[in-house]
Each structure stands twice: as C-alpha cells, then as structure tokens.
C-alpha atoms as a PDB file:
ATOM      1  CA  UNK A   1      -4.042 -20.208  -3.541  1.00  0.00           C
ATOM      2  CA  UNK A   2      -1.665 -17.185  -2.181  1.00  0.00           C
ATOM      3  CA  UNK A   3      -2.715 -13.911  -3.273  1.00  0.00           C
ATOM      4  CA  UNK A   4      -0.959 -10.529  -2.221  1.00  0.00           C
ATOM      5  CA  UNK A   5      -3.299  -7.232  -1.759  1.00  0.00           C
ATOM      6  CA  UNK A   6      -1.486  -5.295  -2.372  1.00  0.00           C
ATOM      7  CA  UNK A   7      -2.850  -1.165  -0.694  1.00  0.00           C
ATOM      8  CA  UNK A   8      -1.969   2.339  -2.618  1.00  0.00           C
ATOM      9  CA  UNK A   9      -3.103   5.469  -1.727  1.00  0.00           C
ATOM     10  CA  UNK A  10      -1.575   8.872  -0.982  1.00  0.00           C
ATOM     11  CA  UNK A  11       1.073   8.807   2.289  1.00  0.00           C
ATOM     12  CA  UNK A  12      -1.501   9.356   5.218  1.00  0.00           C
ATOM     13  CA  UNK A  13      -4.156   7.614   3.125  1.00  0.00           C
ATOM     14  CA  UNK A  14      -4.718   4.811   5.820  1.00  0.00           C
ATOM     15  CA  UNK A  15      -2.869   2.126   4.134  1.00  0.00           C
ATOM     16  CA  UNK A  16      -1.246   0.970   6.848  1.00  0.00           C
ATOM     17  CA  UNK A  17      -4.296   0.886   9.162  1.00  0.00           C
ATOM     18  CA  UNK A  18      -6.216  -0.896   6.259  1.00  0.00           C
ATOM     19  CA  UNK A  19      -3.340  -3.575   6.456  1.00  0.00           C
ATOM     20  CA  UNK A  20      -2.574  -4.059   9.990  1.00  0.00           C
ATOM     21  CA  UNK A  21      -6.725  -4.447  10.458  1.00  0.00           C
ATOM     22  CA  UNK A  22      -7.199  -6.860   7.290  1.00  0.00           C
ATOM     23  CA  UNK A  23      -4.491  -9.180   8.793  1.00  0.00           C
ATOM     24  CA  UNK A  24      -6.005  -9.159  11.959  1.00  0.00           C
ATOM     25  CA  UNK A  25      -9.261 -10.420  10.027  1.00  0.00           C
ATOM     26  CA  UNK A  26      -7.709 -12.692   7.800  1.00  0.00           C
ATOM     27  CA  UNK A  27      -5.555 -14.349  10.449  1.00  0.00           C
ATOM     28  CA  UNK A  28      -8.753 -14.920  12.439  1.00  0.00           C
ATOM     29  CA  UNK A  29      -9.607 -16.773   9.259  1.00  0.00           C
ATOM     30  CA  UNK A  30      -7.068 -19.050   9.518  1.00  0.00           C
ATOM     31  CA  UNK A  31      -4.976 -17.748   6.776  1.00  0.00           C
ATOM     32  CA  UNK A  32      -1.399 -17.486   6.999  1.00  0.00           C
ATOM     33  CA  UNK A  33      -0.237 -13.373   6.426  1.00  0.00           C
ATOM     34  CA  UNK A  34       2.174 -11.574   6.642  1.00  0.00           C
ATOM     35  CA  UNK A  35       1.980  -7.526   5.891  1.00  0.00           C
ATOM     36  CA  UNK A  36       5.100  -5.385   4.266  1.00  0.00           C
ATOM     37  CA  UNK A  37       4.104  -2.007   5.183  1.00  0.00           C
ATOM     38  CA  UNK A  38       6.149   1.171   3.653  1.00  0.00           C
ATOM     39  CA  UNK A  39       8.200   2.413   6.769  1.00  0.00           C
ATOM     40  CA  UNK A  40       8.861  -0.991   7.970  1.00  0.00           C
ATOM     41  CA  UNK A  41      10.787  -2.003   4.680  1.00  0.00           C
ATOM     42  CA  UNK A  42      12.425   1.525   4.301  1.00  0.00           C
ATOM     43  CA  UNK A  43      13.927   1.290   7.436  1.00  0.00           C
ATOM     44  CA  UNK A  44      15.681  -1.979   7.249  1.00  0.00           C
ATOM     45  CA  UNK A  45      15.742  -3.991   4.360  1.00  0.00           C
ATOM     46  CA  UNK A  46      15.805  -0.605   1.667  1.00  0.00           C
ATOM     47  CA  UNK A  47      17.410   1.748   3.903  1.00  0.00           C
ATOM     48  CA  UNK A  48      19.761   2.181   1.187  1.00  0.00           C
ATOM     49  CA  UNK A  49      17.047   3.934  -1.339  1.00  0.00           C
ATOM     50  CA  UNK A  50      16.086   6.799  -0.889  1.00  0.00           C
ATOM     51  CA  UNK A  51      12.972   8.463  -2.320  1.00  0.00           C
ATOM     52  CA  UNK A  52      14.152   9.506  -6.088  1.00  0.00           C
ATOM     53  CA  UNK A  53      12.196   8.155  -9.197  1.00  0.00           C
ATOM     54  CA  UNK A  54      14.361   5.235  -9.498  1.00  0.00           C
ATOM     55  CA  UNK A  55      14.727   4.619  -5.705  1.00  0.00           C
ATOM     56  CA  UNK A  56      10.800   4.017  -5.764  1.00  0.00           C
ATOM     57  CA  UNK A  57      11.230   1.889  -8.648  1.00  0.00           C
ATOM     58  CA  UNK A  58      13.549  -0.111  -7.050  1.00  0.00           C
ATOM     59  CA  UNK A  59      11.775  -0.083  -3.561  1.00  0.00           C
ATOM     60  CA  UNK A  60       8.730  -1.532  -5.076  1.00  0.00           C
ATOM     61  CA  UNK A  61      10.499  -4.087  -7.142  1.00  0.00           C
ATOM     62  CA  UNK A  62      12.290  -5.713  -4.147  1.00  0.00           C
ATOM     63  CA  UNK A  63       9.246  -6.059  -2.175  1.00  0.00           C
ATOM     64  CA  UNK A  64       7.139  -7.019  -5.296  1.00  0.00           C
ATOM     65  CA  UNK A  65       9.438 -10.126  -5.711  1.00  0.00           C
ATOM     66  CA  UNK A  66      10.055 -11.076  -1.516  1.00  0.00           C
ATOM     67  CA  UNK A  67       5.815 -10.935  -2.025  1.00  0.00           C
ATOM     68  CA  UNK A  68       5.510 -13.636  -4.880  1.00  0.00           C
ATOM     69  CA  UNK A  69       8.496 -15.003  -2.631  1.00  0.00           C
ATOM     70  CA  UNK A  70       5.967 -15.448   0.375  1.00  0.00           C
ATOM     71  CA  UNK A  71       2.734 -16.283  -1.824  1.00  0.00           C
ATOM     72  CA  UNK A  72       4.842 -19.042  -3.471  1.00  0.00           C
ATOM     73  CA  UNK A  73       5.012 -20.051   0.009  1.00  0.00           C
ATOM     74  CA  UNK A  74       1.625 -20.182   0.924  1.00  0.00           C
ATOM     75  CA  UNK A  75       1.319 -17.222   2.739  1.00  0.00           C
ATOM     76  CA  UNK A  76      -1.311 -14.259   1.967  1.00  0.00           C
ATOM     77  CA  UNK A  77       0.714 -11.329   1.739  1.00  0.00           C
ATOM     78  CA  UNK A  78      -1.082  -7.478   2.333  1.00  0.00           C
ATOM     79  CA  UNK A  79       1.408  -4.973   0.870  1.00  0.00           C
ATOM     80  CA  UNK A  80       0.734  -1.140   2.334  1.00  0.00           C
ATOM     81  CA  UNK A  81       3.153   0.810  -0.249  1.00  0.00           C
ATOM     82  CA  UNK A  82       2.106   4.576  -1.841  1.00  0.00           C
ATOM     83  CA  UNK A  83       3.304   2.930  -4.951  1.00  0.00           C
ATOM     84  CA  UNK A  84       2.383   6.550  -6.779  1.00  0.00           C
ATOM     85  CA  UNK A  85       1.911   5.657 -10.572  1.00  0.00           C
ATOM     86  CA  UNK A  86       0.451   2.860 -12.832  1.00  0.00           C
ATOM     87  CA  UNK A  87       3.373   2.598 -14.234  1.00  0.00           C
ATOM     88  CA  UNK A  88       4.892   1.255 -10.868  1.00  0.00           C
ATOM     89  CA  UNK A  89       1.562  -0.828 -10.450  1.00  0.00           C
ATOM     90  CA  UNK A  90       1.843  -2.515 -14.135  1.00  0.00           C
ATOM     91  CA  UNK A  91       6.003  -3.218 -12.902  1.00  0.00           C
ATOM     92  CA  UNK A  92       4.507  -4.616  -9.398  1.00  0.00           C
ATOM     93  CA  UNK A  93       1.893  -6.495 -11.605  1.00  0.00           C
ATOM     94  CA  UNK A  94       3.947  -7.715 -13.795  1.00  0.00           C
ATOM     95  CA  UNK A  95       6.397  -9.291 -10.839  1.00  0.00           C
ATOM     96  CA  UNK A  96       3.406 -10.794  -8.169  1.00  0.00           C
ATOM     97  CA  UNK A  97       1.682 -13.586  -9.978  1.00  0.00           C
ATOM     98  CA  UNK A  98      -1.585 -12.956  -8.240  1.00  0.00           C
ATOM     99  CA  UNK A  99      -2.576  -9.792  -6.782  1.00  0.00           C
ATOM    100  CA  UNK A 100      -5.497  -7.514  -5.857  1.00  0.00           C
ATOM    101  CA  UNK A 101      -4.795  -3.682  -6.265  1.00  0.00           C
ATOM    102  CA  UNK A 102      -6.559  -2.283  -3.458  1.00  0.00           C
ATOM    103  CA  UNK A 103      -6.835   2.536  -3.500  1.00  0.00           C
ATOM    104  CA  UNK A 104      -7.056   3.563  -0.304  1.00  0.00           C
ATOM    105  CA  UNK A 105      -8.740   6.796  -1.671  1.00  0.00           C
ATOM    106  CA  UNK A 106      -8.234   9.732   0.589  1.00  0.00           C
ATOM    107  CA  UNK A 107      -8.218  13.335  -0.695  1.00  0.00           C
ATOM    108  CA  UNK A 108      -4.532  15.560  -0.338  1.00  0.00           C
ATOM    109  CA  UNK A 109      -6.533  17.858   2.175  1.00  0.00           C
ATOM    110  CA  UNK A 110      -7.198  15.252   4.451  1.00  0.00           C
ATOM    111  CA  UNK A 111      -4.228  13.137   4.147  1.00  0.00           C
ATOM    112  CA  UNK A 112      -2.452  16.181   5.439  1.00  0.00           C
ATOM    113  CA  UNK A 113      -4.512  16.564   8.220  1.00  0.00           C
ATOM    114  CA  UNK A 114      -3.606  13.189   9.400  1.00  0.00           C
ATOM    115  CA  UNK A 115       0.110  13.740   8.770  1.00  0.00           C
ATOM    116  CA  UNK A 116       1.065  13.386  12.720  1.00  0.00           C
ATOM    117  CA  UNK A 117       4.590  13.253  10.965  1.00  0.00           C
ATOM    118  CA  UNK A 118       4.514  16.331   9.928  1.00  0.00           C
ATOM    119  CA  UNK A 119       5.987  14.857   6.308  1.00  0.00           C
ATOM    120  CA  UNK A 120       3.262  16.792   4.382  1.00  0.00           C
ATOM    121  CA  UNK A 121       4.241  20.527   6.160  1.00  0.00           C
ATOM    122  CA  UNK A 122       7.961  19.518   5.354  1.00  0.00           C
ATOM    123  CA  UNK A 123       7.441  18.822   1.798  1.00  0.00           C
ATOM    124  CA  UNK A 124       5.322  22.228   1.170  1.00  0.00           C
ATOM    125  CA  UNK A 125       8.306  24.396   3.155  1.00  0.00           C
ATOM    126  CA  UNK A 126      11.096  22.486   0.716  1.00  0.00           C
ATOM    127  CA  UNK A 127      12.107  20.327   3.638  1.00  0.00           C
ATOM    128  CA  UNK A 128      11.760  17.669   1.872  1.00  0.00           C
ATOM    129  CA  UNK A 129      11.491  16.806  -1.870  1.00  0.00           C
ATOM    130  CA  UNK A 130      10.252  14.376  -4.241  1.00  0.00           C
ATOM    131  CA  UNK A 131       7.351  14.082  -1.332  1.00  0.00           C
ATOM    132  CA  UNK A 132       4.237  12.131  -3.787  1.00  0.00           C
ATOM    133  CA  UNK A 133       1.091  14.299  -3.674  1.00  0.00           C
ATOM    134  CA  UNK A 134       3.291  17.616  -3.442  1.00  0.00           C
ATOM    135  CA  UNK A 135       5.968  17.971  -5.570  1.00  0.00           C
ATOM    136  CA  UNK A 136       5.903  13.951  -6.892  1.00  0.00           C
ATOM    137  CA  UNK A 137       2.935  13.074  -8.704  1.00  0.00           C
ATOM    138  CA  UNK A 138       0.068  10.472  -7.443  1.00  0.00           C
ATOM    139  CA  UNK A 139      -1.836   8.646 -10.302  1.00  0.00           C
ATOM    140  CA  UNK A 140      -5.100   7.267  -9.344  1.00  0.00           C
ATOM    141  CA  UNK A 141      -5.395   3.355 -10.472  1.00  0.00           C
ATOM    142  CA  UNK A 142      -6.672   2.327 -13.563  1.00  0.00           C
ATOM    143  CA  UNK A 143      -8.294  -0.182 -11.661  1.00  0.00           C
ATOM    144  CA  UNK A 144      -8.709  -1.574  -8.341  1.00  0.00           C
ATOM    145  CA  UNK A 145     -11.059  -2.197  -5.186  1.00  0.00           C
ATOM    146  CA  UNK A 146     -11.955   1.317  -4.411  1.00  0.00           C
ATOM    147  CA  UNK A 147     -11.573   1.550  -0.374  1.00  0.00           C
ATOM    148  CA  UNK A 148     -12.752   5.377   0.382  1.00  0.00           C
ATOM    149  CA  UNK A 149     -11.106   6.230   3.387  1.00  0.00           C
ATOM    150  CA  UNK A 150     -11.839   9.864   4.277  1.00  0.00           C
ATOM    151  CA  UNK A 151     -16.080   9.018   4.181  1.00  0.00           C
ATOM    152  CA  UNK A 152     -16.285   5.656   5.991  1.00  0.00           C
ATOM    153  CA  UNK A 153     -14.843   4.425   9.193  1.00  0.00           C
ATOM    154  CA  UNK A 154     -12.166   1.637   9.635  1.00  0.00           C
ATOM    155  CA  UNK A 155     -14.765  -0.861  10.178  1.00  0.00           C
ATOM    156  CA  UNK A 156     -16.819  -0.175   7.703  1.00  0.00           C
ATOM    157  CA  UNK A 157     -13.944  -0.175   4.979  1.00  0.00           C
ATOM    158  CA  UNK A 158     -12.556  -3.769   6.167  1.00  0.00           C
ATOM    159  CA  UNK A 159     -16.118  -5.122   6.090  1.00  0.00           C
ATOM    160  CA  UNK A 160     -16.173  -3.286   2.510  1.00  0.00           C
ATOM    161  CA  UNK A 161     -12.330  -5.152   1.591  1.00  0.00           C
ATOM    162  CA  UNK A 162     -13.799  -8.184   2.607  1.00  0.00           C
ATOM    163  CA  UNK A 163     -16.381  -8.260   0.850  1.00  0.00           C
ATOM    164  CA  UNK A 164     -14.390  -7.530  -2.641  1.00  0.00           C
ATOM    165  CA  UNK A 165     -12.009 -10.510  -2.050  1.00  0.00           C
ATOM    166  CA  UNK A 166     -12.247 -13.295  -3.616  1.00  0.00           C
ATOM    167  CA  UNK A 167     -14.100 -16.399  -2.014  1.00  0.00           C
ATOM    168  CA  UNK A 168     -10.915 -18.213  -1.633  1.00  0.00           C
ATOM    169  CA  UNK A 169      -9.208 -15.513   0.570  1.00  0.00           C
ATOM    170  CA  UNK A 170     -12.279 -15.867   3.011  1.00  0.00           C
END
C-alpha cells in the first residue's frame, strides 16, 4: 500500500531536509518515492499562484491530488509543503486517500536564523507579505508525528520518522 507523508512546519522548519533524507532511507528500502517539495512545485508546475489565501489553497490542492495520483500508482510519495492551517490539512486530507501528517516543529526564532534566503528579514521590513509565521498565520496540527527539529539532529529525527511509520512503509 502507497502512503504519502506528507511534512508541515514553519518555512525554514527543515521540511525539505526531512524529505530529501527520508527518501534517501526509504529508497534504500526498496520503496518506490518520489518527494514534491515547496519551491520545486512553485517554480514550475504553480508558478502561476502566488502566495494569497486562495493561492495556498489552490497550491496545496494540485499537489494533494498529483500525490493520490502517484500513490494510486504505487509510489510512496513525501510531500515537504508549509501547508500553514488545519484547515488546509483537513482539504489535503480529505483529497490523499492515505496519508501521515508529519510537524516539523521548529520555533519562529530559529526558523529565522536558518533563513539563508533572507525570506524571513523581507517579510518583517514589508518586502514581502502574506509571509506564514509573520504576517500569515501558522496553526500547529491537531495531530501528527511530532518531528522536533530545532532539539535533535537530522539523524536522530529520521531514525525518530522511521520509527512512527507504519510497518508496511519499512
């Protein structure tokens, strides 16, 4: 059985790390993966949204159904998307047939000190708007695998992914 985990956290969070190194693990597996990761999509495929409330709506909602496209397909599909309220989660929920909300839980002070984008400084000088954790709002999950990323390394939070996953992933 296809699942898609599907990674949410704060921008700098270390979603993206989280889902380039959990492919890396699950393709040593022998699983068949493929990851969507935020920038990646945003600059092809939804380069036409931009980052409004109904952009992200409809950001999330085209990748939610090319993920159930994939799983439907066999493949194991890790999804690194900010994805900023549960109301977006219950929409991506309600779209991916079987899926594992993963929080890459990382506090706003340290997110911006990994910002090598300099997206958080932007944000607080007005550069740019609608920025989630600033001036857009960031709802922890109701519930989830709890991944903290500011307290443990890399390693330790893949080994601590694993582990949550169901047998069948592994």
């Amino acid at each position: 059985m296809s699942y898609t985990i599907w990674i949410t956290g704060l921008p700098c969070a270390g979603k993206t790390t989280l889902g380039k190194r959990l492919k890396y693990e699950l393709i040593k597996k022998g699983h068949s993966v493929v990851h969507l990761d935020g920038d990646d999509i945003r600059k092809g495929l939804n380069s036409d949204l931009g980052f409004s409330s109904e952009d992200r709506k409809e950001n999330l909602r085209r990748i939610s159904h090319i993920a159930e496209l994939l799983n439907k397909n066999g493949n194991l599909v890790i999804a690194s998307f900010v994805s900023p309220t549960n109301e977006l989660r219950n929409m991506i929920s309600g779209i991916i047939q079987n899926i594992k909300l993963v929080y890459a839980r990382c506090s706003l002070d340290e997110c911006e000190k990994r910002d090598v984008k300099g997206m958080y400084k932007k944000a607080r000088n007005k550069e740019i708007e609608d920025f989630t954790g600033i001036d857009a709002p960031f709802e922890e999950p109701d519930t989830s695998i709890l991944i903290d990323t500011e307290k443990k390394d890399v390693d330790y939070c893949i080994n601590e992914l694993i582990l949550n996953l169901d047998k069948e992933l592994i």
